[in-house]
N, C-alpha and C. Protein backbone atom coordinates (compact mmCIF):
# COMPACT_ATOMS: atom_id res chain seq x y z
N UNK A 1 5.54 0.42 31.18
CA UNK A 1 4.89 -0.60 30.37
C UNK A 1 5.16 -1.96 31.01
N UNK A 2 4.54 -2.63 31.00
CA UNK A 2 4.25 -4.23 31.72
C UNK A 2 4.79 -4.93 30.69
N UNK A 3 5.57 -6.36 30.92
CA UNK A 3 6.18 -7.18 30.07
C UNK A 3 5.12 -8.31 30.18
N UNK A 4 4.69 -8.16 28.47
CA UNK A 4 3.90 -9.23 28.70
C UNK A 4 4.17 -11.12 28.93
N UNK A 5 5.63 -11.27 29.07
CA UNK A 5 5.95 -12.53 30.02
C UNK A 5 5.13 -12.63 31.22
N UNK A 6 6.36 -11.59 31.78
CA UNK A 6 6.61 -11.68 33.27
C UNK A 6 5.66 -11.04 34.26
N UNK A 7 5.07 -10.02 33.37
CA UNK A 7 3.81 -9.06 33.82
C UNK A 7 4.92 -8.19 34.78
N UNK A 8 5.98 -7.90 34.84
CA UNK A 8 6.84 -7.02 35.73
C UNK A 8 7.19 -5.35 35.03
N UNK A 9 6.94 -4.47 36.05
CA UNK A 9 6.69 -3.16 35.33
C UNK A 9 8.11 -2.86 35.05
N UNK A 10 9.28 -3.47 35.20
CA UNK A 10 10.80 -2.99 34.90
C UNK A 10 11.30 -3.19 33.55
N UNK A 11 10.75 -1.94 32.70
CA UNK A 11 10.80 -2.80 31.50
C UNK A 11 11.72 -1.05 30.71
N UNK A 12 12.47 -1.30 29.68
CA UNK A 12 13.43 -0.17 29.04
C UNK A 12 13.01 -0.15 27.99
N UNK A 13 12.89 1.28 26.83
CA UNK A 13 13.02 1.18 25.69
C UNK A 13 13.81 1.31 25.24
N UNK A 14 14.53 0.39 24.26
CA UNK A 14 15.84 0.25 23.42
C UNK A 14 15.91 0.76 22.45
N UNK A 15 14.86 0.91 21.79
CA UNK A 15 14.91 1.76 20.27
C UNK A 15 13.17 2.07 19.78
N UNK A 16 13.08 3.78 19.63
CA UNK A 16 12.26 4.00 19.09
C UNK A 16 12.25 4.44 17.61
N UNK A 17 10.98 4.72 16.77
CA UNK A 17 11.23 5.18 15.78
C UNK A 17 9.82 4.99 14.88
N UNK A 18 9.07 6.36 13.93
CA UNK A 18 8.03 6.37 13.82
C UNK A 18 7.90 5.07 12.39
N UNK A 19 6.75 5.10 12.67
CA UNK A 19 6.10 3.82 11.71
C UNK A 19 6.31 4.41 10.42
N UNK A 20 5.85 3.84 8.88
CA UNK A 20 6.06 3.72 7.92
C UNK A 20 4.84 5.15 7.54
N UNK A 21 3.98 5.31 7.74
CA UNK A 21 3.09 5.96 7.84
C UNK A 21 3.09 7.23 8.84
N UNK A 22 4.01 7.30 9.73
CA UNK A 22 4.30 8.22 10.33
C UNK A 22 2.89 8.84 11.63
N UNK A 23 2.05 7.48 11.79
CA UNK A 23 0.88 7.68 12.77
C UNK A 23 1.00 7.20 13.46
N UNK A 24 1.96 6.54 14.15
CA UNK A 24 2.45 5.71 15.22
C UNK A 24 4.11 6.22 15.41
N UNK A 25 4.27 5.95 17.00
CA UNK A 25 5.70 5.68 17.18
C UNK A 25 5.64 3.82 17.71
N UNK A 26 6.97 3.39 16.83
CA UNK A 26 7.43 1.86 16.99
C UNK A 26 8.62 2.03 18.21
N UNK A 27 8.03 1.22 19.66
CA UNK A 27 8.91 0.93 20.49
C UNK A 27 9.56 -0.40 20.57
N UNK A 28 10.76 -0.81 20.53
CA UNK A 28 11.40 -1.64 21.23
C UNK A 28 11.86 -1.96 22.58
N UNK A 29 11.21 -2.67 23.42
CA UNK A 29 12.03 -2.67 24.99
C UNK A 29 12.15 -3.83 25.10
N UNK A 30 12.95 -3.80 26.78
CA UNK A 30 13.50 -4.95 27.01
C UNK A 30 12.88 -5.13 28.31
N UNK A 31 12.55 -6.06 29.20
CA UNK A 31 12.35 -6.40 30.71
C UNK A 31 13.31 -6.62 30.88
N UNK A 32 13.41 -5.74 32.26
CA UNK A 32 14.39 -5.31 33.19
C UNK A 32 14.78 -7.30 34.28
N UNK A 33 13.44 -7.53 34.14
CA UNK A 33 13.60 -9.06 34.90
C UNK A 33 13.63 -10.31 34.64
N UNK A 34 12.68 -10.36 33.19
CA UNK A 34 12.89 -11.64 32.84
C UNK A 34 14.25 -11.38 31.11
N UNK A 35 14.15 -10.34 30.73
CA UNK A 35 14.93 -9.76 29.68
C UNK A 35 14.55 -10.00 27.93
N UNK A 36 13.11 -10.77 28.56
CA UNK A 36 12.64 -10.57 26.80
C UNK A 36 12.04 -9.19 26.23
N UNK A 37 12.27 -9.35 24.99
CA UNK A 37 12.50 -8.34 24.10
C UNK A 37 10.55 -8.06 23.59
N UNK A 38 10.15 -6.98 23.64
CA UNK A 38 8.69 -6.73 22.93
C UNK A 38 8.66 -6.03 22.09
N UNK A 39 7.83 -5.60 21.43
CA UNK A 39 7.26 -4.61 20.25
C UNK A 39 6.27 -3.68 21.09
N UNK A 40 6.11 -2.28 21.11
CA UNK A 40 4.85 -1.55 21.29
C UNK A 40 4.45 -0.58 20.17
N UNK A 41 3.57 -0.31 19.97
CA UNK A 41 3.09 1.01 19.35
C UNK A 41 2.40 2.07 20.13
N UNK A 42 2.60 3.51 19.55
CA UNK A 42 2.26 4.30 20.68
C UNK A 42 1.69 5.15 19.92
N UNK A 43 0.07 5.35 19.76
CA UNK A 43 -0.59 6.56 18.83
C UNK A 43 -1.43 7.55 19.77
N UNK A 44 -1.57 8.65 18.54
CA UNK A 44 -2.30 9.98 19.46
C UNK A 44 -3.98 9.34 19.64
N UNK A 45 -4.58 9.46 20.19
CA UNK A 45 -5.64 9.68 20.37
C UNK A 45 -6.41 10.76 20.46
N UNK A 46 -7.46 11.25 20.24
CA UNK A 46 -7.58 12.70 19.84
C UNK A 46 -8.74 13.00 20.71
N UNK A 47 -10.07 11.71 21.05
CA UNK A 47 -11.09 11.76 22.04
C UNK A 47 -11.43 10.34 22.01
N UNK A 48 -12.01 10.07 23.30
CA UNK A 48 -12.73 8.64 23.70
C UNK A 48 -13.95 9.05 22.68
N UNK A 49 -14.45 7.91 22.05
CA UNK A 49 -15.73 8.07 21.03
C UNK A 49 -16.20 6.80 21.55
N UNK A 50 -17.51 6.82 21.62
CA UNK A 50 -18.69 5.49 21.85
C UNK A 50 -19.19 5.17 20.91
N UNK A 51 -19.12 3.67 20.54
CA UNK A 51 -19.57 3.17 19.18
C UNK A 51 -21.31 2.72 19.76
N UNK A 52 -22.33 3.03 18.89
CA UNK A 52 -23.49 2.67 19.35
C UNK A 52 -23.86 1.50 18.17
N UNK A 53 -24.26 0.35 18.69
CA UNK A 53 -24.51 -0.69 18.09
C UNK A 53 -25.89 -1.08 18.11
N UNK A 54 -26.98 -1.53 17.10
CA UNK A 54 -28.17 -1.63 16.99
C UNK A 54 -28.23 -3.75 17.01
N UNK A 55 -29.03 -3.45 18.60
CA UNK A 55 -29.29 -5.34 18.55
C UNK A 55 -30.59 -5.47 17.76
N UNK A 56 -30.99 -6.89 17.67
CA UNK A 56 -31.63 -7.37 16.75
C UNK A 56 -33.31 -7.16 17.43
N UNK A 57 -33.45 -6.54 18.50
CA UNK A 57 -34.78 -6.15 19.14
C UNK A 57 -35.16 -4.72 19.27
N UNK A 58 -34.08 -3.97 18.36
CA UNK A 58 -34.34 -2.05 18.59
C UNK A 58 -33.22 -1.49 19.80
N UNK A 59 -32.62 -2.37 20.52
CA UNK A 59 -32.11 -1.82 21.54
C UNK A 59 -30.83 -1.75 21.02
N UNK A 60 -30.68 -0.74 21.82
CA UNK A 60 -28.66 -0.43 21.77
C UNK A 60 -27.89 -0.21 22.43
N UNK A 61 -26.54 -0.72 22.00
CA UNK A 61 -24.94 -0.97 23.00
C UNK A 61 -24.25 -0.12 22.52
N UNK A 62 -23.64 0.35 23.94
CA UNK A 62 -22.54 1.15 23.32
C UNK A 62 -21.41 0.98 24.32
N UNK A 63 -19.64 0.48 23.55
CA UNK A 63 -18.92 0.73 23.63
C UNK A 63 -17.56 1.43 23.25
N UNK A 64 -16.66 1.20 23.75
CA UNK A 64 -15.75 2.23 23.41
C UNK A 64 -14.82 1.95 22.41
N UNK A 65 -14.38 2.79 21.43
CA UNK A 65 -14.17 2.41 20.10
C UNK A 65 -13.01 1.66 20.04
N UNK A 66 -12.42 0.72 20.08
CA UNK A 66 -11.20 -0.17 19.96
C UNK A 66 -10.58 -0.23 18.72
N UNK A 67 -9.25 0.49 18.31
CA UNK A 67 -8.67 0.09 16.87
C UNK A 67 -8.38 -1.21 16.77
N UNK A 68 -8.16 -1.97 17.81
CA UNK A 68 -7.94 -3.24 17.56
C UNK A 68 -9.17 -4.24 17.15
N UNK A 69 -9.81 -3.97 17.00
CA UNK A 69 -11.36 -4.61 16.80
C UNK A 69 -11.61 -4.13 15.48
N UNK A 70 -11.06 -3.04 15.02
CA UNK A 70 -11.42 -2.69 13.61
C UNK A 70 -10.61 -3.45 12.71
N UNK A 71 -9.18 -3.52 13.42
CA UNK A 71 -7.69 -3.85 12.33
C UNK A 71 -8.36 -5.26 12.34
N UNK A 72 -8.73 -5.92 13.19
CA UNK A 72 -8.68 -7.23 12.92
C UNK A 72 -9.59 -7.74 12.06
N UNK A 73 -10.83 -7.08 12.00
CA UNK A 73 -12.13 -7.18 11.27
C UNK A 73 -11.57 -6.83 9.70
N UNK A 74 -11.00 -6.05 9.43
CA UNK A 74 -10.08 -5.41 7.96
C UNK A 74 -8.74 -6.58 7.94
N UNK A 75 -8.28 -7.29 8.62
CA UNK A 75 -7.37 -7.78 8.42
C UNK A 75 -7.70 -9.21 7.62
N UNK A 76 -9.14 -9.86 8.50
CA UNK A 76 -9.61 -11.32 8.46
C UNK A 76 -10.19 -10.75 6.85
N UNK A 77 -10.87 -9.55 6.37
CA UNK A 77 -11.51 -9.72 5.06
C UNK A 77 -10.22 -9.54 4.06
N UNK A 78 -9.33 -8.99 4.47
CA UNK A 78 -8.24 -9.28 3.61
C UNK A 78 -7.24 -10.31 3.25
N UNK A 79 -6.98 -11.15 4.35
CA UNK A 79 -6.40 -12.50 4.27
C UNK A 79 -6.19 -13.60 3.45
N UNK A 80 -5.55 -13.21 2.90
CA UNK A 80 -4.67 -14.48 1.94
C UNK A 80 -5.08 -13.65 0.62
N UNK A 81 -4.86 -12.60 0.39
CA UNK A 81 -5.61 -11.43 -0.58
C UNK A 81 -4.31 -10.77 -1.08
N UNK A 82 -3.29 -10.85 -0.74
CA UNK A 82 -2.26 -10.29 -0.62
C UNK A 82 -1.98 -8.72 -0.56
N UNK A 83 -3.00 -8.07 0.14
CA UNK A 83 -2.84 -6.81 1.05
C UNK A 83 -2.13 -6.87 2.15
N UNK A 84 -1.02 -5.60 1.95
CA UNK A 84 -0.26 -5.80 2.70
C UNK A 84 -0.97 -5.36 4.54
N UNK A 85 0.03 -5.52 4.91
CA UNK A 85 -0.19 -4.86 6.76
C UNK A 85 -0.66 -3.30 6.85
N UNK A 86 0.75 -2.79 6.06
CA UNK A 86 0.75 -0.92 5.98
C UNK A 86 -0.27 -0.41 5.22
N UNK A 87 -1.15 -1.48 4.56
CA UNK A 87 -2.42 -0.92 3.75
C UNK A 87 -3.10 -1.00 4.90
N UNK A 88 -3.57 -2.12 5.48
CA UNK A 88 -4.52 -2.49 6.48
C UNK A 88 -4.18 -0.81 7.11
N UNK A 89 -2.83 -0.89 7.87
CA UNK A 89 -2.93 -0.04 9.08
C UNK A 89 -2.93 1.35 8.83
N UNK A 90 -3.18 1.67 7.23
CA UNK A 90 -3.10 3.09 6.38
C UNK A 90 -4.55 3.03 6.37
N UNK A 91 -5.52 2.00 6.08
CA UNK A 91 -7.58 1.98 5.97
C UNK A 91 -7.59 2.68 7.24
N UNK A 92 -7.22 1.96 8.59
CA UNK A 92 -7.62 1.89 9.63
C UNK A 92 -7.18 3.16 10.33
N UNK A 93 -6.17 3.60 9.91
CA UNK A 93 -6.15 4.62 10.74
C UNK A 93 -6.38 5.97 9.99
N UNK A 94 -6.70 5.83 8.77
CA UNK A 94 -7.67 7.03 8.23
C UNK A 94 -8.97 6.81 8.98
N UNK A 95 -9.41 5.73 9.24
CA UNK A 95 -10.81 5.49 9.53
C UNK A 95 -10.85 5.93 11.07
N UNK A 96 -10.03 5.46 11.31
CA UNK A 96 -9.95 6.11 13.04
C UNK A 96 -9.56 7.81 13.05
N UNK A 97 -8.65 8.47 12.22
CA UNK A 97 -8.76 9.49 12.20
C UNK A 97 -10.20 10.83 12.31
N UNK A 98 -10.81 9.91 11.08
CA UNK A 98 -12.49 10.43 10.66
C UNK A 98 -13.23 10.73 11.60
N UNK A 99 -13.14 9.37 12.43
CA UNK A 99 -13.86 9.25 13.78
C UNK A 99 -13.39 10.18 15.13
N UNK A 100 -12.34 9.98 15.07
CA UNK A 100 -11.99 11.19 16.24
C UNK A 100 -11.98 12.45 15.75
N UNK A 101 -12.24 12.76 14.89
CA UNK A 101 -12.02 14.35 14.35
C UNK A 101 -13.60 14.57 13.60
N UNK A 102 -14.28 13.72 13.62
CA UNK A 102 -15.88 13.93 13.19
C UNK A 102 -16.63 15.23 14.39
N UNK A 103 -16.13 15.08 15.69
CA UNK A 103 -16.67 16.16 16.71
C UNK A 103 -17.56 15.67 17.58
N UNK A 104 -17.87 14.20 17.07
CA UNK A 104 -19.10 13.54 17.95
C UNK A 104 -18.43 12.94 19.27
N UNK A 105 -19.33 12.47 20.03
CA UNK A 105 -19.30 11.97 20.93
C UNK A 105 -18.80 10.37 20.91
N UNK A 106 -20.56 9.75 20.32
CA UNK A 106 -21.01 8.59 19.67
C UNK A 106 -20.70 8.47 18.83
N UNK A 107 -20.90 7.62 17.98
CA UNK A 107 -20.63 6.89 16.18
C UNK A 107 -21.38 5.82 16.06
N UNK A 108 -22.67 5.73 14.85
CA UNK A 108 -23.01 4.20 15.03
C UNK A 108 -21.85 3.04 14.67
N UNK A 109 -22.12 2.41 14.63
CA UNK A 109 -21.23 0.93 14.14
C UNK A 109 -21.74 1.12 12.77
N UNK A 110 -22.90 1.28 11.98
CA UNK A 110 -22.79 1.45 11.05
C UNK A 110 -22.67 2.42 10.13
N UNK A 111 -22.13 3.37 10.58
CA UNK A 111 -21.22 4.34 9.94
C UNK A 111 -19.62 3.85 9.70
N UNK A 112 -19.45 3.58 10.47
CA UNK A 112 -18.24 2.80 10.44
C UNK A 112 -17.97 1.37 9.66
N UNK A 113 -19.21 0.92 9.55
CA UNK A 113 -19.11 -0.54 8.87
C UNK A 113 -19.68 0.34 7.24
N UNK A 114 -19.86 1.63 6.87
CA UNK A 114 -19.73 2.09 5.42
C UNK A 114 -18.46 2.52 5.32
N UNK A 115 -17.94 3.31 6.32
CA UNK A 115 -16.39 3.82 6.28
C UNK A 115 -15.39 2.57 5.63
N UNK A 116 -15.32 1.45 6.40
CA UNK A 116 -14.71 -0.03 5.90
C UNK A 116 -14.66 -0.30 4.52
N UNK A 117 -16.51 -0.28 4.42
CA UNK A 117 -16.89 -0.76 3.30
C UNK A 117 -15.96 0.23 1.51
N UNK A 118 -16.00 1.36 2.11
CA UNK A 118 -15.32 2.21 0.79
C UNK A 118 -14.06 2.18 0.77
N UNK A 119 -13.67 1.88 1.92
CA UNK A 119 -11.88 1.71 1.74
C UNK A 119 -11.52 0.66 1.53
N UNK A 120 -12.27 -0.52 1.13
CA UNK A 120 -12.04 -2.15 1.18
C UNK A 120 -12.66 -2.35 -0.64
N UNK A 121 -13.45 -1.91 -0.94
CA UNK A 121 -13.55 -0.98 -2.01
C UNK A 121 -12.62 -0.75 -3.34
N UNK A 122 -12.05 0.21 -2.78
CA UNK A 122 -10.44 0.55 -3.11
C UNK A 122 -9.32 -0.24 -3.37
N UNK A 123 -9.44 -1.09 -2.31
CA UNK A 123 -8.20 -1.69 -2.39
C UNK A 123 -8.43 -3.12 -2.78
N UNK A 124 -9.20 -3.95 -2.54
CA UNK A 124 -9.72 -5.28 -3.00
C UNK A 124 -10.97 -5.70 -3.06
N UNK A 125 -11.09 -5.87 -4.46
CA UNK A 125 -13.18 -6.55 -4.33
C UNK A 125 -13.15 -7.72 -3.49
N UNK A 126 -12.39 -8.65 -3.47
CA UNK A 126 -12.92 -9.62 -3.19
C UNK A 126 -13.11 -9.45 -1.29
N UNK A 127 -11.78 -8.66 -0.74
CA UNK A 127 -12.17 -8.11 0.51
C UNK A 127 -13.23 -7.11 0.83
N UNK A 128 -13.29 -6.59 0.04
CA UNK A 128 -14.87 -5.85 0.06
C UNK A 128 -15.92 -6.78 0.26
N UNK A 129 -16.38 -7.89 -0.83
CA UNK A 129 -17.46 -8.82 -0.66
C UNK A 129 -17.17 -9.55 0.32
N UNK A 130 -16.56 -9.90 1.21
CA UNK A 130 -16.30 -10.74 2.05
C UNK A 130 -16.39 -10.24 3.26
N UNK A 131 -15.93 -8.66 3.68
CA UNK A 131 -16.67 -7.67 4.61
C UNK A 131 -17.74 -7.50 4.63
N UNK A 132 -18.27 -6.97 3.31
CA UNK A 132 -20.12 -6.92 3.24
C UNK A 132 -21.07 -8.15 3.55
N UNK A 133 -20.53 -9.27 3.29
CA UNK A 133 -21.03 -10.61 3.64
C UNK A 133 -21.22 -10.79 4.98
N UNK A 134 -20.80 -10.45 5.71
CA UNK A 134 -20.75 -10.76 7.39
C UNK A 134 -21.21 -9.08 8.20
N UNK A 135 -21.28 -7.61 7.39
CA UNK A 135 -21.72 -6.57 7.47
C UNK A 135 -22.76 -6.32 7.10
N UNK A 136 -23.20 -6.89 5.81
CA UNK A 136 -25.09 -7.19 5.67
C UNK A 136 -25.58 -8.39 5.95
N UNK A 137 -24.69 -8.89 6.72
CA UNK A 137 -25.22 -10.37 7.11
C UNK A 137 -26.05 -10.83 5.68
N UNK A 138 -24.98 -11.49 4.85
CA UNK A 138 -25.97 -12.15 3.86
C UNK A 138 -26.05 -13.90 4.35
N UNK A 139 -27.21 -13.94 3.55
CA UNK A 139 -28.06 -15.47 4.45
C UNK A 139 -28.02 -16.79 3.55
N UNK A 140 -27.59 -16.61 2.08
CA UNK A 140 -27.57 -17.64 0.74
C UNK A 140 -26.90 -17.07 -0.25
N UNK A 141 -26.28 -18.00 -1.01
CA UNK A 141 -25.49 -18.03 -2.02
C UNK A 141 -26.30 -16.86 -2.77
N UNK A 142 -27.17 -16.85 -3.11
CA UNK A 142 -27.73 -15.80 -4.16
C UNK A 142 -27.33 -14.03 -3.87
N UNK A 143 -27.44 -13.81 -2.15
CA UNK A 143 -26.94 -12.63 -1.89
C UNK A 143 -25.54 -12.92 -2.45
N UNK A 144 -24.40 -13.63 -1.84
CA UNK A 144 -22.96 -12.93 -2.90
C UNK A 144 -23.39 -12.65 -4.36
N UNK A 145 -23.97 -13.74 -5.07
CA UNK A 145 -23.72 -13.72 -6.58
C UNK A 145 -24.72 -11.90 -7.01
N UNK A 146 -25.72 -11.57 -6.35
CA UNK A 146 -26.11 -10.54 -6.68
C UNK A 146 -25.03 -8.97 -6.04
N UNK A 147 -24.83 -9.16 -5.01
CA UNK A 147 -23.58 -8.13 -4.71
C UNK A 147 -22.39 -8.12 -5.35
N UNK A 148 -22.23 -9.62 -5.72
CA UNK A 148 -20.84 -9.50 -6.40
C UNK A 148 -21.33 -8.96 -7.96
N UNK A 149 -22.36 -9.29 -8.69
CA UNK A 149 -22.92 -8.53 -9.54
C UNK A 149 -22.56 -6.94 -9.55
N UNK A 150 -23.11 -6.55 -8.65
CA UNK A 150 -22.98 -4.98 -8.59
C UNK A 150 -22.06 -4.28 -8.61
N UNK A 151 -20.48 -5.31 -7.78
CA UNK A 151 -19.43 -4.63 -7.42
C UNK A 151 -18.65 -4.84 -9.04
N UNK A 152 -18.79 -6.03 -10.04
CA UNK A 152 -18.18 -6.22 -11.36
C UNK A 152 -18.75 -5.29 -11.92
N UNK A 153 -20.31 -4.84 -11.99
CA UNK A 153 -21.16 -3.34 -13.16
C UNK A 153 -20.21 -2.31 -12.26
N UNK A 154 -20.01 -2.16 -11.14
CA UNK A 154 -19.41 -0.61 -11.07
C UNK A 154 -17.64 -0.48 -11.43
N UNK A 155 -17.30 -1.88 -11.42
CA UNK A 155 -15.82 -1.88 -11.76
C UNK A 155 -15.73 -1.56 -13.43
N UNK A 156 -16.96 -1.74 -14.12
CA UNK A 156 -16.86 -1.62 -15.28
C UNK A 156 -17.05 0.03 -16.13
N UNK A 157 -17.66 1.08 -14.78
CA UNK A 157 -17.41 1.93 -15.05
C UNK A 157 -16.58 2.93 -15.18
């Protein structure tokens, strides 16, 4: 592993030990050269999956599925929400689970941006509407007040 100081590959682990959730192992090391201390995480991966993304002319992109691009997208709709981390990284890596164990190859993006949507859901409306806002691209005040409509009638059931 490379120290991200020094960028020098002489680097030790000092202490491992699995995450809270038990889907990660938590590394501690040290550089061997400059001697600062890092954090890593180390998860299974199960298959490379291609996310296929629909542009705004019919055409489509596809790259490769990044958990870090998901956590952060689940992290920013949760923010200042007081959801914790181990929730975030308990959504996300059910959601990444789904995906590598679905059998596919591909995945659209928007399968994945409903996957979000039900586990955000769950755990906070207001991070829910605030995902869906930037996931259905809403365009005026009237789209929240009518979604947020929908999400208070189904909380009432």
């Amino acid at each position: 592993m490379r120290c991200p100081y020094c960028a020098s590959d002489d680097t030790q682990v000092k202490d491992s030990r699995p995450t809270e959730d038990a889907n990660a192992i938590r590394r501690r090391r040290q550089c061997g050269s400059c001697g600062a201390r890092f954090t890593t995480f180390e998860r299974v991966q199960l298959r490379e999956v291609t996310i296929v993304k629909s542009g705004a002319r019919g055409e489509e992109r596809r790259e490769s599925f990044e958990r870090g691009k998901l956590e952060r997208s689940v992290a920013l709709a949760c923010r200042k929400r007081g959801v914790s981390q181990e929730r975030i990284d308990q959504l996300v890596s059910g959601i990444q689970r789904q995906v590598e164990t679905a059998g596919e190859p591909e995945v659209a993006s928007a399968r994945i941006g409903e996957m979000v949507m039900d586990g955000l859901k769950q755990i906070d409306s207001v991070a829910y509407i605030r995902f869906a806002s930037v996931y259905r691209d809403f365009s005026e005040a009237r789209d929240f007040e009518e979604f947020a409509h929908t999400v208070a009638e189904a909380a009432k059931d």
